[in-house]
PDB file of N, CA and C in Angstrom:
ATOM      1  N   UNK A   1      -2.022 -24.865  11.768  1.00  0.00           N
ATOM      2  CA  UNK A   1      -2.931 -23.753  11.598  1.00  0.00           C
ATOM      3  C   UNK A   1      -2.235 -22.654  10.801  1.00  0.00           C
ATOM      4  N   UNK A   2      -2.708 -22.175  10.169  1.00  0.00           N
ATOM      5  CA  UNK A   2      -2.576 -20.729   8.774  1.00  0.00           C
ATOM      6  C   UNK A   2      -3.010 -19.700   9.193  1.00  0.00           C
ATOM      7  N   UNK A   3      -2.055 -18.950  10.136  1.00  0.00           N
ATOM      8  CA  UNK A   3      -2.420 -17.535  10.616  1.00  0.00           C
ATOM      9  C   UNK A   3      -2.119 -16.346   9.329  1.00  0.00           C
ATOM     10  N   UNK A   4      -3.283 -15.467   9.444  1.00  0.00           N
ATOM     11  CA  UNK A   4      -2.577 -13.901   8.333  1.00  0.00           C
ATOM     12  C   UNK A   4      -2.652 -12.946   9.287  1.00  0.00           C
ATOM     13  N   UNK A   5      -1.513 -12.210   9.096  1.00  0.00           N
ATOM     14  CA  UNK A   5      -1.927 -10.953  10.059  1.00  0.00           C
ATOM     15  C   UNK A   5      -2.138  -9.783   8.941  1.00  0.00           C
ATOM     16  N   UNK A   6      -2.555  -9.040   9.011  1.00  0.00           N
ATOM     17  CA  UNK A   6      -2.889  -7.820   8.517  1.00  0.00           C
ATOM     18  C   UNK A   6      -2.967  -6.485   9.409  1.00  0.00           C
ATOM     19  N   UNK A   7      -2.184  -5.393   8.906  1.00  0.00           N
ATOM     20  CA  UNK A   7      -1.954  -3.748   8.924  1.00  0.00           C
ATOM     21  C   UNK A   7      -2.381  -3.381   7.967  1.00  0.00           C
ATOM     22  N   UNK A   8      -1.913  -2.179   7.957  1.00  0.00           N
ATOM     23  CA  UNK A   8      -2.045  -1.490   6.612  1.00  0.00           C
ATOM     24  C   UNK A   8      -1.146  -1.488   5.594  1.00  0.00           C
ATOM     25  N   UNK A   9       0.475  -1.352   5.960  1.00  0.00           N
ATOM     26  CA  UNK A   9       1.398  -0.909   5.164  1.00  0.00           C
ATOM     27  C   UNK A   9       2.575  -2.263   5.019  1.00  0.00           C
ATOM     28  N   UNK A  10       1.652  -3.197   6.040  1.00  0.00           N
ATOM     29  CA  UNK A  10       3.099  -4.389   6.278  1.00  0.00           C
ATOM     30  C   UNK A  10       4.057  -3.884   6.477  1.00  0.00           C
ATOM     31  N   UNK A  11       4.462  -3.219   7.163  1.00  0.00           N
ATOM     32  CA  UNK A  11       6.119  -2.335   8.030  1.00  0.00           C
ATOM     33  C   UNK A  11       6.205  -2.743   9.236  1.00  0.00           C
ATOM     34  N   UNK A  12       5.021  -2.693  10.549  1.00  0.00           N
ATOM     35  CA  UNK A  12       5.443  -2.556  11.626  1.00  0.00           C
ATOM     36  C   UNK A  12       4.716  -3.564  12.224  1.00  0.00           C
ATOM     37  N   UNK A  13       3.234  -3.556  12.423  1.00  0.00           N
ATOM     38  CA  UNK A  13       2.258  -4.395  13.321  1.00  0.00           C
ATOM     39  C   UNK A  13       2.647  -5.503  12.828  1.00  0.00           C
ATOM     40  N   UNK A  14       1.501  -5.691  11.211  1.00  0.00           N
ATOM     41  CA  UNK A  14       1.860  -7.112  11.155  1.00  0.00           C
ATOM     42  C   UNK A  14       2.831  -7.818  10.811  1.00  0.00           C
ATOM     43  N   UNK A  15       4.142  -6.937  10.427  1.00  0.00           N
ATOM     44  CA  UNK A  15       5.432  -7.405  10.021  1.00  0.00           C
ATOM     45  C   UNK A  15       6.126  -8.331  11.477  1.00  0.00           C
ATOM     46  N   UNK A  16       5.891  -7.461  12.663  1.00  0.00           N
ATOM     47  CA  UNK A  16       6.501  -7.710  14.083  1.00  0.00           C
ATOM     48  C   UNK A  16       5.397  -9.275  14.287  1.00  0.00           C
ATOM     49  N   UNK A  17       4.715  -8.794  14.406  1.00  0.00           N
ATOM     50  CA  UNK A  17       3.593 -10.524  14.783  1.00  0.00           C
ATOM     51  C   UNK A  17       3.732 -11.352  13.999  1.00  0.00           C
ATOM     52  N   UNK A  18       4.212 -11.332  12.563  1.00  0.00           N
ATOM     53  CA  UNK A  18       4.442 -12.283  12.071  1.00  0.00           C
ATOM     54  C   UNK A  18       5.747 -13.005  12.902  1.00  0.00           C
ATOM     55  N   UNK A  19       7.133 -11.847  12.567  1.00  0.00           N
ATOM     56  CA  UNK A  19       8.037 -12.828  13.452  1.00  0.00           C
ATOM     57  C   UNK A  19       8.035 -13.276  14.371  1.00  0.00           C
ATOM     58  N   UNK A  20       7.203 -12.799  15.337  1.00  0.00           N
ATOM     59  CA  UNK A  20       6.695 -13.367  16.646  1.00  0.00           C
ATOM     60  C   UNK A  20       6.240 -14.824  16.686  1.00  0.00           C
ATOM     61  N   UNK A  21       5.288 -15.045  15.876  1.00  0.00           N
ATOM     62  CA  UNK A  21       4.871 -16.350  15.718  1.00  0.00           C
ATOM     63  C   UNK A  21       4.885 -17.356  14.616  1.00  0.00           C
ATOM     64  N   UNK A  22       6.239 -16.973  14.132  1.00  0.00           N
ATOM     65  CA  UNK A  22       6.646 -17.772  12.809  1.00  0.00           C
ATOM     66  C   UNK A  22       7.354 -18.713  12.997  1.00  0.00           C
ATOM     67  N   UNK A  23       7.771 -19.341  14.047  1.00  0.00           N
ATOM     68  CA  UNK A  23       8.898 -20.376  15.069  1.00  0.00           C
ATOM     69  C   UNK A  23       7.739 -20.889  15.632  1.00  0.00           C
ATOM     70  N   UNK A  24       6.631 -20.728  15.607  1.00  0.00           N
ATOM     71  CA  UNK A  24       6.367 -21.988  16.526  1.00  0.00           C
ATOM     72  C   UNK A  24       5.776 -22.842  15.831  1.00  0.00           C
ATOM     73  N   UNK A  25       5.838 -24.220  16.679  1.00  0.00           N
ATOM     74  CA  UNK A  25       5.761 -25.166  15.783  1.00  0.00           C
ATOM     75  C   UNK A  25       3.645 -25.459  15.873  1.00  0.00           C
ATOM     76  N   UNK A  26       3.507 -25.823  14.427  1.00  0.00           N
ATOM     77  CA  UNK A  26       1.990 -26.181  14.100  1.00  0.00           C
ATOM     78  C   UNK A  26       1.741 -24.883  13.695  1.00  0.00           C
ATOM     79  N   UNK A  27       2.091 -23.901  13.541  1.00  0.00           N
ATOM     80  CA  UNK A  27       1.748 -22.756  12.814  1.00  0.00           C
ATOM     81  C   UNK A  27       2.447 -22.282  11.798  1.00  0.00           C
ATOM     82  N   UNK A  28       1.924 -21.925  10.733  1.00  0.00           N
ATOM     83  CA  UNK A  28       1.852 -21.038   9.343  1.00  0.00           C
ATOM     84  C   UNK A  28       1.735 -20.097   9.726  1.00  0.00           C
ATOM     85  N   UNK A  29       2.787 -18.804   9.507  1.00  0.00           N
ATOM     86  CA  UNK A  29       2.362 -17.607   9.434  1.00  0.00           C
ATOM     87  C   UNK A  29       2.790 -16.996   8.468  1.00  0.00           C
ATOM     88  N   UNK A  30       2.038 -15.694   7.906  1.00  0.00           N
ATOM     89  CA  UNK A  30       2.122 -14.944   7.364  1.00  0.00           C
ATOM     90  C   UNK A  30       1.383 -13.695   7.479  1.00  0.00           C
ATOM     91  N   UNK A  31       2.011 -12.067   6.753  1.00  0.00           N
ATOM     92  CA  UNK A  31       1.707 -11.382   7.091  1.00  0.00           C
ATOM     93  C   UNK A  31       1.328  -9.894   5.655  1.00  0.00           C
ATOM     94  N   UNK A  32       0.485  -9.342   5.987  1.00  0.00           N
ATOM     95  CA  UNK A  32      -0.244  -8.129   4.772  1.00  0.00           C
ATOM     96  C   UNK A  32      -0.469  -7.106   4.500  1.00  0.00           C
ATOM     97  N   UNK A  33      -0.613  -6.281   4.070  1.00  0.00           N
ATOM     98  CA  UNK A  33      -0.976  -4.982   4.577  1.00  0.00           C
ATOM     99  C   UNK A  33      -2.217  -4.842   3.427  1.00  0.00           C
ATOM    100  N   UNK A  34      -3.082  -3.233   3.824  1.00  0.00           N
ATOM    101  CA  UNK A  34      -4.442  -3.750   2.778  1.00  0.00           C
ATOM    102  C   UNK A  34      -4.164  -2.286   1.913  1.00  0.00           C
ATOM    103  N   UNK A  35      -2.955  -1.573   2.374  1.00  0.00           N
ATOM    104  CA  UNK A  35      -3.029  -0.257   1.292  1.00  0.00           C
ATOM    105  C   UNK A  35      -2.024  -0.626   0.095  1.00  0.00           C
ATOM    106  N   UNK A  36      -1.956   0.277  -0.663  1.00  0.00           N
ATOM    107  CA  UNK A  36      -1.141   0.069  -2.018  1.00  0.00           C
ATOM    108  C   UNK A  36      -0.141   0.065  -2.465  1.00  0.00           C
ATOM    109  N   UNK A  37       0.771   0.383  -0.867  1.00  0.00           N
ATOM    110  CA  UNK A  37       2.005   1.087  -0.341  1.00  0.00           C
ATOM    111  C   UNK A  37       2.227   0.030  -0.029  1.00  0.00           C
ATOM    112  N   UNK A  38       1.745  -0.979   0.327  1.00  0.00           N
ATOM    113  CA  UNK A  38       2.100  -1.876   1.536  1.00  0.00           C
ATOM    114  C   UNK A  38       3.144  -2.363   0.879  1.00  0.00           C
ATOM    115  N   UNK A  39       3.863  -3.216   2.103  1.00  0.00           N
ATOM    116  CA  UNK A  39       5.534  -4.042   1.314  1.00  0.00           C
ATOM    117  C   UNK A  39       4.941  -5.042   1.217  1.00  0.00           C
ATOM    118  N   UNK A  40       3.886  -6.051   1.693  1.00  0.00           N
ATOM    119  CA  UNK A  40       3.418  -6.979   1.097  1.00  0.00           C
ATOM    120  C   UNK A  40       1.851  -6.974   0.809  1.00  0.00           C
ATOM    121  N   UNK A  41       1.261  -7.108  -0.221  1.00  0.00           N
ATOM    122  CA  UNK A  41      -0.168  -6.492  -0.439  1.00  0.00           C
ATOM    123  C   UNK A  41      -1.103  -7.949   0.166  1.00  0.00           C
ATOM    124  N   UNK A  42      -2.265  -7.776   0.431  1.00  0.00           N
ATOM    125  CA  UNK A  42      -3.111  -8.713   0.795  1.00  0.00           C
ATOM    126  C   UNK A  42      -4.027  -8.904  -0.424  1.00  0.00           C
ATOM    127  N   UNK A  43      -4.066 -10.407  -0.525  1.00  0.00           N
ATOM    128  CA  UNK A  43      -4.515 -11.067  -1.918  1.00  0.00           C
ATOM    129  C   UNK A  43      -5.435 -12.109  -1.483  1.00  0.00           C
ATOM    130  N   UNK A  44      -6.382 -12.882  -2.670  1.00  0.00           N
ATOM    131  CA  UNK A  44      -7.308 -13.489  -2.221  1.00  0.00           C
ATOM    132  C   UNK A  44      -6.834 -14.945  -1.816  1.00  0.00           C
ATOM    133  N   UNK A  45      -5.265 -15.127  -2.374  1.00  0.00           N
ATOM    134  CA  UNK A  45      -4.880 -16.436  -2.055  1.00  0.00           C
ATOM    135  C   UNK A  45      -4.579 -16.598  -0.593  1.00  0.00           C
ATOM    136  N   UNK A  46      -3.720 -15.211  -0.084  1.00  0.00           N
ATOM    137  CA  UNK A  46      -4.056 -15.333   1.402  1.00  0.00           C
ATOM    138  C   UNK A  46      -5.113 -15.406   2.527  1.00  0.00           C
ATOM    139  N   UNK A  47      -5.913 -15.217   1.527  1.00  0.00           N
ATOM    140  CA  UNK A  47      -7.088 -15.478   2.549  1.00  0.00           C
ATOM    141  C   UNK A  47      -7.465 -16.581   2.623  1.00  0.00           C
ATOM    142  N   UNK A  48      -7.770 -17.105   1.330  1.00  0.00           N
ATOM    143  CA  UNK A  48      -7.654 -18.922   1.464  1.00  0.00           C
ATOM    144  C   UNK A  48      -7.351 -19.250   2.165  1.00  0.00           C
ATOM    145  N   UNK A  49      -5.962 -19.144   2.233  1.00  0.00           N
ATOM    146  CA  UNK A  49      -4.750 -19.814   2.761  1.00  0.00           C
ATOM    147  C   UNK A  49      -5.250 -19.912   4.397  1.00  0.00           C
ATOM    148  N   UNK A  50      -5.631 -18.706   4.690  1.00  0.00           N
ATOM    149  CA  UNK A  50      -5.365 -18.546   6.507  1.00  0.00           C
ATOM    150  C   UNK A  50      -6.691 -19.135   6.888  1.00  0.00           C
ATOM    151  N   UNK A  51      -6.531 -19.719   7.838  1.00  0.00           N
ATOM    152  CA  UNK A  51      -7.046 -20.329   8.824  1.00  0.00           C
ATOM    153  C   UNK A  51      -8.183 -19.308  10.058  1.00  0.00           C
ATOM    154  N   UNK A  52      -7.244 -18.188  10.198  1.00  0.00           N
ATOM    155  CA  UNK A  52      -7.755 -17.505  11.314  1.00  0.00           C
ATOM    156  C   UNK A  52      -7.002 -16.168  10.898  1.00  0.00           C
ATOM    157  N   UNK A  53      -7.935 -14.583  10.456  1.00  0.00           N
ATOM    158  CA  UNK A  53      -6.670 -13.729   9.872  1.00  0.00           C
ATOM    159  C   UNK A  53      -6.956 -12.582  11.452  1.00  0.00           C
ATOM    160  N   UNK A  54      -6.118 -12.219  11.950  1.00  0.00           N
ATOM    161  CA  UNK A  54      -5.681 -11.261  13.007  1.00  0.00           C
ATOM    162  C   UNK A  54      -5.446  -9.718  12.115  1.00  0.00           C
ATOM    163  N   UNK A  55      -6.517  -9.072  12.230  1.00  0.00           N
ATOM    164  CA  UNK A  55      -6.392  -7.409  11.708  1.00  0.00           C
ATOM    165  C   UNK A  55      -6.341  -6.486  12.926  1.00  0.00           C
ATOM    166  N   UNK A  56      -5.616  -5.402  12.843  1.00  0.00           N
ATOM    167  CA  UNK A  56      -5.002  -4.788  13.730  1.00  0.00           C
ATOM    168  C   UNK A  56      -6.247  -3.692  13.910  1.00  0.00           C
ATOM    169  N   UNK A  57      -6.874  -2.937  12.972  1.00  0.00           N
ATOM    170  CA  UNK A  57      -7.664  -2.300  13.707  1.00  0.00           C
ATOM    171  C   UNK A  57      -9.248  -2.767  12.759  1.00  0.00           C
ATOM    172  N   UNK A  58     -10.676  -1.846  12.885  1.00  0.00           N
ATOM    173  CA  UNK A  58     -11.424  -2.510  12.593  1.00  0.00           C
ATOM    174  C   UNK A  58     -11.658  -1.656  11.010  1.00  0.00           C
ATOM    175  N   UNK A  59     -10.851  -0.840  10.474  1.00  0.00           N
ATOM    176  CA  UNK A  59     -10.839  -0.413   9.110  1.00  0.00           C
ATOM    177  C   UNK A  59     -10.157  -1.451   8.484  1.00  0.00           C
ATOM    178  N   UNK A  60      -9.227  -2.330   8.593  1.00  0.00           N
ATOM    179  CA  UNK A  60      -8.351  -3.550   7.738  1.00  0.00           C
ATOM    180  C   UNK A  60      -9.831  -4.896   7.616  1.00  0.00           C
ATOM    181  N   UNK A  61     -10.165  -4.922   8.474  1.00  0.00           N
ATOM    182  CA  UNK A  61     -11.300  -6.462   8.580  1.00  0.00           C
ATOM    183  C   UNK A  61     -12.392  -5.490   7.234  1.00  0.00           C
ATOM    184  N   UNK A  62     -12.746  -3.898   7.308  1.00  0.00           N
ATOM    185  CA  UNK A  62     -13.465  -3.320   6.302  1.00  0.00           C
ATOM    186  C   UNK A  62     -12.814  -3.881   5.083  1.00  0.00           C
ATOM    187  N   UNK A  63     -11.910  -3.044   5.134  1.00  0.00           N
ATOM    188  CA  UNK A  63     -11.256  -3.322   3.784  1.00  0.00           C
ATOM    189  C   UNK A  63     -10.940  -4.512   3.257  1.00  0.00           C
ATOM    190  N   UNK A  64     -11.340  -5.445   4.101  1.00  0.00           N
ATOM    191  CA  UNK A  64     -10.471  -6.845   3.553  1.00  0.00           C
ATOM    192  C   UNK A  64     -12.445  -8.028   3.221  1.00  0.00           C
ATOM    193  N   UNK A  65     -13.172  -7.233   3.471  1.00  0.00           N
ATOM    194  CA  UNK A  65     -14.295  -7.893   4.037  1.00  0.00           C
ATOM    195  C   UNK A  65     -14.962  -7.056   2.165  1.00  0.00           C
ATOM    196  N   UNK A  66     -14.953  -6.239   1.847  1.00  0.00           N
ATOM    197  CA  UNK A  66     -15.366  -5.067   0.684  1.00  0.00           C
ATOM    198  C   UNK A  66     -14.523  -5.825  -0.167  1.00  0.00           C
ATOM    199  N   UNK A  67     -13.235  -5.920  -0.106  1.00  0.00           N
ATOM    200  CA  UNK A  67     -12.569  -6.275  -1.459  1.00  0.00           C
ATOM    201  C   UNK A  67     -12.611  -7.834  -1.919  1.00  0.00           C
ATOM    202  N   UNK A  68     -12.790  -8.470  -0.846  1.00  0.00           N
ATOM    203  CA  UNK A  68     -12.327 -10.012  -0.561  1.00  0.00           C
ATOM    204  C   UNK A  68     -13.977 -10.493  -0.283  1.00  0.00           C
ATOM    205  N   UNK A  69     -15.507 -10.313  -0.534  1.00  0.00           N
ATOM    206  CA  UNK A  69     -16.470 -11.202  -0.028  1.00  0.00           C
ATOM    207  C   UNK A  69     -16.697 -12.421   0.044  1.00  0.00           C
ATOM    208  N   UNK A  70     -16.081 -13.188  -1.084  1.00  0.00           N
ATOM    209  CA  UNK A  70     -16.440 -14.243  -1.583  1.00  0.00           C
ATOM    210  C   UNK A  70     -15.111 -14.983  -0.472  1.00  0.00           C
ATOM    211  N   UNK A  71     -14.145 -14.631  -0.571  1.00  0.00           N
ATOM    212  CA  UNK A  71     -13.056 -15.789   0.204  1.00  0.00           C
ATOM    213  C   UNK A  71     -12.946 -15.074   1.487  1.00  0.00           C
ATOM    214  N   UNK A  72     -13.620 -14.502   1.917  1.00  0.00           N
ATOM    215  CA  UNK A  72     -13.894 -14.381   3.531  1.00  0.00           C
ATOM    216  C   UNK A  72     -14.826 -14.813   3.847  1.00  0.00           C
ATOM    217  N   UNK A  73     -15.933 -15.260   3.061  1.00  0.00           N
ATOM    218  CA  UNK A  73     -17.172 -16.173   3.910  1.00  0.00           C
ATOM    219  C   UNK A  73     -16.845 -17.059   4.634  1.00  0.00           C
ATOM    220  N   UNK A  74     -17.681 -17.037   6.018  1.00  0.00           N
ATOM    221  CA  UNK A  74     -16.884 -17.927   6.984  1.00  0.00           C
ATOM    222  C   UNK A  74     -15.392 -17.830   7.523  1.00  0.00           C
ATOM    223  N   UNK A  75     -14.839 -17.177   6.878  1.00  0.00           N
ATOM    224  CA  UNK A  75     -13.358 -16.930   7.676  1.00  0.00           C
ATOM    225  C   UNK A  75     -13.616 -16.260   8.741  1.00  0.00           C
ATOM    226  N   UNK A  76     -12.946 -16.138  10.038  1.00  0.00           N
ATOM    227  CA  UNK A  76     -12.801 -15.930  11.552  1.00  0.00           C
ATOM    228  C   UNK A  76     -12.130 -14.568  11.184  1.00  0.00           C
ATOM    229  N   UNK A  77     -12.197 -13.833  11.332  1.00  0.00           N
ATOM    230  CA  UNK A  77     -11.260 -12.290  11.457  1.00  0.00           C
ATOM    231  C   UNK A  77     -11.215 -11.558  12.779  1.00  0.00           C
ATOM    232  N   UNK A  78     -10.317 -11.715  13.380  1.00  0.00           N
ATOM    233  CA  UNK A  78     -10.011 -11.079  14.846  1.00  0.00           C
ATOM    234  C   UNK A  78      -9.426  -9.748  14.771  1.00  0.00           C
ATOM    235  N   UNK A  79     -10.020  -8.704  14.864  1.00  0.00           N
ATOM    236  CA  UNK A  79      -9.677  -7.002  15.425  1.00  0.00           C
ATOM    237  C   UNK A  79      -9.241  -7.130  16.364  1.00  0.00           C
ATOM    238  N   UNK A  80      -7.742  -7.172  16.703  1.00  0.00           N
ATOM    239  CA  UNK A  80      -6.670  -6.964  17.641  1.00  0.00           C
ATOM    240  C   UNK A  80      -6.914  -5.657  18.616  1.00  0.00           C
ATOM    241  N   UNK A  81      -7.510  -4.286  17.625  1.00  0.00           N
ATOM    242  CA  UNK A  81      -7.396  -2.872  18.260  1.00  0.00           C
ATOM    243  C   UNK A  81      -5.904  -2.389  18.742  1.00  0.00           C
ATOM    244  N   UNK A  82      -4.977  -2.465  18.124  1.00  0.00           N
ATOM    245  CA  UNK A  82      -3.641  -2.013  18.438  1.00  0.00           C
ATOM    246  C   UNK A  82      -3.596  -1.057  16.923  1.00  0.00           C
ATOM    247  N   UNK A  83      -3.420   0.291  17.620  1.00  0.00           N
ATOM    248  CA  UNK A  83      -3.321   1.810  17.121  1.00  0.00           C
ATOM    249  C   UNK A  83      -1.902   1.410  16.085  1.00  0.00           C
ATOM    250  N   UNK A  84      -1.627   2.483  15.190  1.00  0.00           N
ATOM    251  CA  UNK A  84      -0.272   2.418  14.160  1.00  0.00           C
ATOM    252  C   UNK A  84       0.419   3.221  15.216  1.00  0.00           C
ATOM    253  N   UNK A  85       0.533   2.981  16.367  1.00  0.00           N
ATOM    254  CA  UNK A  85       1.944   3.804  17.424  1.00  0.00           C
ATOM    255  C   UNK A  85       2.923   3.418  17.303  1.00  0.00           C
ATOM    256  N   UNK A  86       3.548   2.442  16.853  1.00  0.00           N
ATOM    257  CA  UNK A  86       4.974   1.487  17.146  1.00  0.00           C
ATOM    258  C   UNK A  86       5.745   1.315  16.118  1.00  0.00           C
ATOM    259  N   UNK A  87       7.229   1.134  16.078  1.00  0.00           N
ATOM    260  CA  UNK A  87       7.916   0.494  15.125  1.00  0.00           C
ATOM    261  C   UNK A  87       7.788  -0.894  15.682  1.00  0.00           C
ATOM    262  N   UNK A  88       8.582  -1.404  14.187  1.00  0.00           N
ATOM    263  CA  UNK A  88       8.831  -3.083  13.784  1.00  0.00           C
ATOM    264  C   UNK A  88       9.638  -3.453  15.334  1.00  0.00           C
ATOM    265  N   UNK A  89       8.875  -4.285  15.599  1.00  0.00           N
ATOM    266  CA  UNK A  89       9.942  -5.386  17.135  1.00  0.00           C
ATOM    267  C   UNK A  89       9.476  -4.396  18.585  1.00  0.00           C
ATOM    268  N   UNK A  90       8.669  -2.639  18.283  1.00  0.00           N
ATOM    269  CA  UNK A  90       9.190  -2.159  19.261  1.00  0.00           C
ATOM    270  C   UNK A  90       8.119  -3.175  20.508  1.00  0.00           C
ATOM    271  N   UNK A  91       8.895  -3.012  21.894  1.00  0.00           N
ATOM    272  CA  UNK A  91       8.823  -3.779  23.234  1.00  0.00           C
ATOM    273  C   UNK A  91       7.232  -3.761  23.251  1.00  0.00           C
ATOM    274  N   UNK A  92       7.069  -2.742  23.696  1.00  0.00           N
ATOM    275  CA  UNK A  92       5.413  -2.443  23.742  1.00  0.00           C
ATOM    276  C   UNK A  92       4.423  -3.217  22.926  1.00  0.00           C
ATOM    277  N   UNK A  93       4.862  -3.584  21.494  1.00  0.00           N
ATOM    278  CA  UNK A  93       3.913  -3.736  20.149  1.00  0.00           C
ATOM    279  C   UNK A  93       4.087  -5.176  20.559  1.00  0.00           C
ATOM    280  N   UNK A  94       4.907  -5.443  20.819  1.00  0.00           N
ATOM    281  CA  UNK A  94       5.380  -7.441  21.412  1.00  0.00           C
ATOM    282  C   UNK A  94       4.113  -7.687  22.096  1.00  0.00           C
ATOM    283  N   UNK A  95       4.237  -7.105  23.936  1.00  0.00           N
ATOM    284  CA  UNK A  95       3.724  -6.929  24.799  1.00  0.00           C
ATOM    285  C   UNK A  95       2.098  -7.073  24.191  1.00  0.00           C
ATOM    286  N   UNK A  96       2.022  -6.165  23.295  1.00  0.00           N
ATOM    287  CA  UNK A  96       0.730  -5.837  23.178  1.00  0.00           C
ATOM    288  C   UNK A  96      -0.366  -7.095  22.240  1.00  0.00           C
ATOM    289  N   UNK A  97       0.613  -7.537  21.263  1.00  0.00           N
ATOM    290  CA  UNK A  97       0.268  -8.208  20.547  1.00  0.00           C
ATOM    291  C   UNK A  97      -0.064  -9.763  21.016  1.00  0.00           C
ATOM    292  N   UNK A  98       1.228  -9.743  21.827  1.00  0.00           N
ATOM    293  CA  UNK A  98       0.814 -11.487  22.660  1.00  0.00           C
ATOM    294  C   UNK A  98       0.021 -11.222  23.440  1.00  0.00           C
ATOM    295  N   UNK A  99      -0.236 -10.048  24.030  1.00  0.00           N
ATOM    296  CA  UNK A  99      -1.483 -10.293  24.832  1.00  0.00           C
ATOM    297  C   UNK A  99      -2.779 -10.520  24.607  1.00  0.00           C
ATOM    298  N   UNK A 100      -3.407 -10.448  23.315  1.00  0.00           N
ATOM    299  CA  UNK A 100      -4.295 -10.471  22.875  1.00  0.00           C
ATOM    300  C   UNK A 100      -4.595 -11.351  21.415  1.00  0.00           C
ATOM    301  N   UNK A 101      -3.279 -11.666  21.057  1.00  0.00           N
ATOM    302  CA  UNK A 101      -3.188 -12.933  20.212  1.00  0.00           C
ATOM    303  C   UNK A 101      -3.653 -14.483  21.530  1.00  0.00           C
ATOM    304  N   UNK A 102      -2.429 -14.338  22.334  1.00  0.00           N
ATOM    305  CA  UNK A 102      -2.255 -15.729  23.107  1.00  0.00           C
ATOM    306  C   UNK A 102      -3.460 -16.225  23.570  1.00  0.00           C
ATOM    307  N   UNK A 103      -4.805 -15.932  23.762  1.00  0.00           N
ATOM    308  CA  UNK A 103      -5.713 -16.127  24.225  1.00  0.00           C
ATOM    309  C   UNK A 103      -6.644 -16.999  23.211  1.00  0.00           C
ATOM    310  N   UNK A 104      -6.481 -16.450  21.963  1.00  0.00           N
ATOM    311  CA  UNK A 104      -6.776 -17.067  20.221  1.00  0.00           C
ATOM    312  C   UNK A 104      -6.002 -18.202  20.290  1.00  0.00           C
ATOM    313  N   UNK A 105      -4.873 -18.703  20.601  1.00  0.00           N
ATOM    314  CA  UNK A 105      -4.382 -19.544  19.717  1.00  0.00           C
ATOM    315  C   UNK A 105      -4.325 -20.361  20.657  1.00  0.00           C
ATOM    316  N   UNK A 106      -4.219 -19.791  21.958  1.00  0.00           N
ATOM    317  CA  UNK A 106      -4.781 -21.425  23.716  1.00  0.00           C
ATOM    318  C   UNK A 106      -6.220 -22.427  23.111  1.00  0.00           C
ATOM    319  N   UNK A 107      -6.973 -21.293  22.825  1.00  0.00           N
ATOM    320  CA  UNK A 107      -8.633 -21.850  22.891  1.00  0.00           C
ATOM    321  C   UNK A 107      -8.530 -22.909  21.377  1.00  0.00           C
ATOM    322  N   UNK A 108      -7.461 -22.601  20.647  1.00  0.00           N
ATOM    323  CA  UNK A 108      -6.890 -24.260  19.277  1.00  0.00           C
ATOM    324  C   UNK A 108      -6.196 -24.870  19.710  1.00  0.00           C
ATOM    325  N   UNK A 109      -5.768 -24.930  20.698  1.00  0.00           N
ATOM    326  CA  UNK A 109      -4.965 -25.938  21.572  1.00  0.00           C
ATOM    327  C   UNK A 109      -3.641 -26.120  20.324  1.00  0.00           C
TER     328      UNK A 109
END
């Protein structure tokens, strides 16, 4: 499976969830941000690419849904709802993220 995560700036959320779930095995991950700043920008090949994309709040699924129509048809986009509070790895953003990822990726066995 071809996970994308998406933030805004690729620094902290989806930078941390990517490493989170980049070791396990049967998963692709990768990770985006949707502003102009971002350290890695979100493109239409990643959307292809992913399988299932995880956006952190519900302005990134906007922005990615406006710029991207045509290669998001039918793609699955999951709004996480985890605020820009955290640095990269911090405990909490872990916590927060598997809790509401792990439930997505049980129900693909």
């Amino acid at each position: 499976m071809n996970i994308l995560f998406v933030c805004s700036r690729n620094k902290w959320r989806s930078a941390t969830a990517e490493t989170m779930y980049k070791n396990h095995p049967g998963q692709q991950v990768r990770s985006a941000g949707t502003e102009p700043s971002a350290r890695i920008k979100i493109n239409a090949k990643m959307i292809e690419w992913a399988d299932v994309i995880f956006v952190m709040e519900k302005k990134h699924k906007q922005r990615i849904t406006d710029r991207f129509p045509q290669e998001v048809y039918e793609k699955e986009i999951i709004i996480l709802d985890i605020p820009d509070d955290y640095q990269y790895m911090d405990k909490e953003l872990i916590e927060e993220i598997d809790s509401k990822v792990a439930p997505y990726l049980s129900e693909r066995g």
